[in-house]
C-alpha atoms as a PDB file:
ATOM      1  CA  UNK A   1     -29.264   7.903 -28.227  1.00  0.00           C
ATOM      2  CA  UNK A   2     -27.458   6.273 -24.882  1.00  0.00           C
ATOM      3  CA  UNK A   3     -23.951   7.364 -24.882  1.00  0.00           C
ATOM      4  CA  UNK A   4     -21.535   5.818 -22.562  1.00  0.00           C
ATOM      5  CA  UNK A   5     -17.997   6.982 -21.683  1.00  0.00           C
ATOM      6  CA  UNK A   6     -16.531  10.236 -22.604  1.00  0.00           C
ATOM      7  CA  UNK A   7     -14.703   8.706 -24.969  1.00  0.00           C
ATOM      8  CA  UNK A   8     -18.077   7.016 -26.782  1.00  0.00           C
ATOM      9  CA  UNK A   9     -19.242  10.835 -26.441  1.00  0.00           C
ATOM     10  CA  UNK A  10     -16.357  12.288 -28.530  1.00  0.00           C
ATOM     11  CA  UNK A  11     -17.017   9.696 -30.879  1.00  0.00           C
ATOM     12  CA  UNK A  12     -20.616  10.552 -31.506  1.00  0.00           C
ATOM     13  CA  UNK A  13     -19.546  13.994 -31.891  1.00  0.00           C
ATOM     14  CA  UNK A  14     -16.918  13.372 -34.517  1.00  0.00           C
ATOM     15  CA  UNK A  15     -19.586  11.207 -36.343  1.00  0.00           C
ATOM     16  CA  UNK A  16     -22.037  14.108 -36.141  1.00  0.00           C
ATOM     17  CA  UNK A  17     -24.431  13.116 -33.333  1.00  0.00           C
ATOM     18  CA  UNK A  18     -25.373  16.388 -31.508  1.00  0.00           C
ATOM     19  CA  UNK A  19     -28.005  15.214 -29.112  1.00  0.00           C
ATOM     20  CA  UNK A  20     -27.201  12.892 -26.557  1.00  0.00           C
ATOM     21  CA  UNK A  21     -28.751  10.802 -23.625  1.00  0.00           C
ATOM     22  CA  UNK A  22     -26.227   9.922 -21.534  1.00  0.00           C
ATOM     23  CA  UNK A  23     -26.353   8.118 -18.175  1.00  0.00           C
ATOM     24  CA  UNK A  24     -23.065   6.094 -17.804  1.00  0.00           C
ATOM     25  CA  UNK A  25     -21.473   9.395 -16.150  1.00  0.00           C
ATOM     26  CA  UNK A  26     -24.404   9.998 -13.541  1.00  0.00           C
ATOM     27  CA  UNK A  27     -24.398   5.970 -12.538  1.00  0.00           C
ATOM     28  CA  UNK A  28     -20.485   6.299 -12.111  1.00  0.00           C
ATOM     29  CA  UNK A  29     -21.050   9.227 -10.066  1.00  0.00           C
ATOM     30  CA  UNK A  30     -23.587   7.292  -8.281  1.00  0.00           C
ATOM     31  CA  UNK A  31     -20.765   4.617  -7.255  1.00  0.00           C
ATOM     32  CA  UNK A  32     -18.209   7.733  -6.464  1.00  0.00           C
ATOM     33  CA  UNK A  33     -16.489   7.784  -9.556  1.00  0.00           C
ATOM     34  CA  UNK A  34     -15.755  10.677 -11.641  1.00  0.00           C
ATOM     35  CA  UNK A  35     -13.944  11.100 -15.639  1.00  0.00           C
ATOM     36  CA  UNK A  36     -10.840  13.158 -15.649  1.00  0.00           C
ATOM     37  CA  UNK A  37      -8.429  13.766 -18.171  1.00  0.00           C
ATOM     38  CA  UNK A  38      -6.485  10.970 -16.308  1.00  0.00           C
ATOM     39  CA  UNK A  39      -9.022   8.757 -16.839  1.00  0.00           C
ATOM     40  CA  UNK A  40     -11.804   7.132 -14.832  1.00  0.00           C
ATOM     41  CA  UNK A  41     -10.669   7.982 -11.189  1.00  0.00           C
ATOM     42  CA  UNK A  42     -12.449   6.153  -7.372  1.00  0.00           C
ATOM     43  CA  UNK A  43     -13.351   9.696  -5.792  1.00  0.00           C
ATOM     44  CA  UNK A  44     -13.196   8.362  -2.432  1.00  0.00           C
ATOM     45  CA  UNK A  45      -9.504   6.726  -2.693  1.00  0.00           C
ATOM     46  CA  UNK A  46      -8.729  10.008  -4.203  1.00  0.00           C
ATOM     47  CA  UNK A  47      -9.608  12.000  -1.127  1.00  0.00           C
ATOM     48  CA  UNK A  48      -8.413   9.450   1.199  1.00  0.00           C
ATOM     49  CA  UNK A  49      -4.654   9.364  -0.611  1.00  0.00           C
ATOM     50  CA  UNK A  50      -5.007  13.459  -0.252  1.00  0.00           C
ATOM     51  CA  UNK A  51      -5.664  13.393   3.157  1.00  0.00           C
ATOM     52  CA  UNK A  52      -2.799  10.935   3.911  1.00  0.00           C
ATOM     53  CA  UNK A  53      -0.636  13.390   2.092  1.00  0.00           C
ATOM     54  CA  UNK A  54      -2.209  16.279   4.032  1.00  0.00           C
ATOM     55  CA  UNK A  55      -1.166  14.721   7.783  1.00  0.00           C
ATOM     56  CA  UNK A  56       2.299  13.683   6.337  1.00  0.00           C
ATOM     57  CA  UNK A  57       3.162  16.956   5.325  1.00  0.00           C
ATOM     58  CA  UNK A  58       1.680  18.421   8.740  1.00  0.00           C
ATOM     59  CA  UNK A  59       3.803  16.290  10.512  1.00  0.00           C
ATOM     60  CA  UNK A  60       6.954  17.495   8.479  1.00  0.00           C
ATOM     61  CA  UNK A  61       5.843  20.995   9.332  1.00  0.00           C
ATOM     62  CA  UNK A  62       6.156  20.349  13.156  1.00  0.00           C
ATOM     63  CA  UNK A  63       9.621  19.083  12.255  1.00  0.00           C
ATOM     64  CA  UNK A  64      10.424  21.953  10.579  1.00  0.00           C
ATOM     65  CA  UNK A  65       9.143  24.437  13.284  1.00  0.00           C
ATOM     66  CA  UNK A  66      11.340  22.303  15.924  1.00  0.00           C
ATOM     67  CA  UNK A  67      14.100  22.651  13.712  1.00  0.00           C
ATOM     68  CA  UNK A  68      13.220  26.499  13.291  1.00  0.00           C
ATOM     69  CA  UNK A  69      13.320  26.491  16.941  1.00  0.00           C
ATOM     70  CA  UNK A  70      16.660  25.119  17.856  1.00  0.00           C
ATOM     71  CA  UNK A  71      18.293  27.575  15.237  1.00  0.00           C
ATOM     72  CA  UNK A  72      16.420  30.763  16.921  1.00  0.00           C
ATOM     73  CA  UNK A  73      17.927  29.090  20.011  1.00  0.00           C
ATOM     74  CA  UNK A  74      21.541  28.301  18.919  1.00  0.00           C
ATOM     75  CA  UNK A  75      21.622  31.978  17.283  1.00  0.00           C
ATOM     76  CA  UNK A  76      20.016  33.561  20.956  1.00  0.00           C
ATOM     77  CA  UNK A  77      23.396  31.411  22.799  1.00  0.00           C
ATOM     78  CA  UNK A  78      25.558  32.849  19.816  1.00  0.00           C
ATOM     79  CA  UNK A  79      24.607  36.529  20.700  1.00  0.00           C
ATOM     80  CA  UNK A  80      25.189  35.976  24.463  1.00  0.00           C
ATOM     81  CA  UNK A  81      28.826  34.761  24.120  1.00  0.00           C
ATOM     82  CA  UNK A  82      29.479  37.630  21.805  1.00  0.00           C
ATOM     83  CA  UNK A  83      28.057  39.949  23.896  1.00  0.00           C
ATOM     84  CA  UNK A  84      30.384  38.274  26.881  1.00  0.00           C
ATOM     85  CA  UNK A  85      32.889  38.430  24.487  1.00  0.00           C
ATOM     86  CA  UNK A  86      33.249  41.991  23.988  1.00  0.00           C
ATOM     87  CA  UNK A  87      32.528  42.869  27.613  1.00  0.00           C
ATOM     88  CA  UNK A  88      35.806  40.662  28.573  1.00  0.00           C
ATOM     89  CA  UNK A  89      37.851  41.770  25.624  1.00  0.00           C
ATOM     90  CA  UNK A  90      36.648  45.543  27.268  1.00  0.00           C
ATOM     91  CA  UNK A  91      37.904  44.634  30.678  1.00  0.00           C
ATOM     92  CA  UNK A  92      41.095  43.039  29.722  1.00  0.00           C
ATOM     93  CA  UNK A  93      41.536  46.377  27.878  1.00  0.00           C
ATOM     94  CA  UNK A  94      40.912  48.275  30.916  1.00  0.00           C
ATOM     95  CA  UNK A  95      43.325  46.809  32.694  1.00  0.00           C
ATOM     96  CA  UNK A  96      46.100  46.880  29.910  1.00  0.00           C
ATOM     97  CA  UNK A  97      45.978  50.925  30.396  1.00  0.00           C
END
């Protein structure tokens, strides 16, 4: 018996078929489609919409290692003026004595 789509294939079951010849899937295949649960999905435009989503969110990750950077930075220059800070607030109380 030629059974089409998954969803021809449940039918047979729930009819009580239990062998099956089925070919539909492996031609679909063929053309770089593939059944999900979602439905009948284009394999290739699949991959292709990943690997658009893979560079965009290695291009946000630069952005946030720049960003990453410039705190690291701003916290180094905060450290330095303290450290100034307290050698000039020692001084000054040097000189007070």
């Amino acid at each position: 018996m030629g059974v089409g789509t998954p969803l021809d294939l449940l039918e047979a079951v729930r009819r009580g078929v239990d062998m099956f010849d089925c070919i539909i899937p492996t031609k679909m295949a063929q053309q770089g489609y593939a059944y999900t649960f979602a439905g009948l999905v284009r394999i290739r435009t699949a991959m292709t919409d990943s690997a658009t989503v893979m560079k965009e969110m290695g291009r946000r990750a630069e952005e946030i290692g720049d960003i990453v950077q410039t705190i690291n930075l701003i916290a180094d220059r905060t450290n330095l003026l303290s450290l100034n800070a307290s050698i000039e607030a020692a001084r000054a109380a040097r000189t007070d004595d």
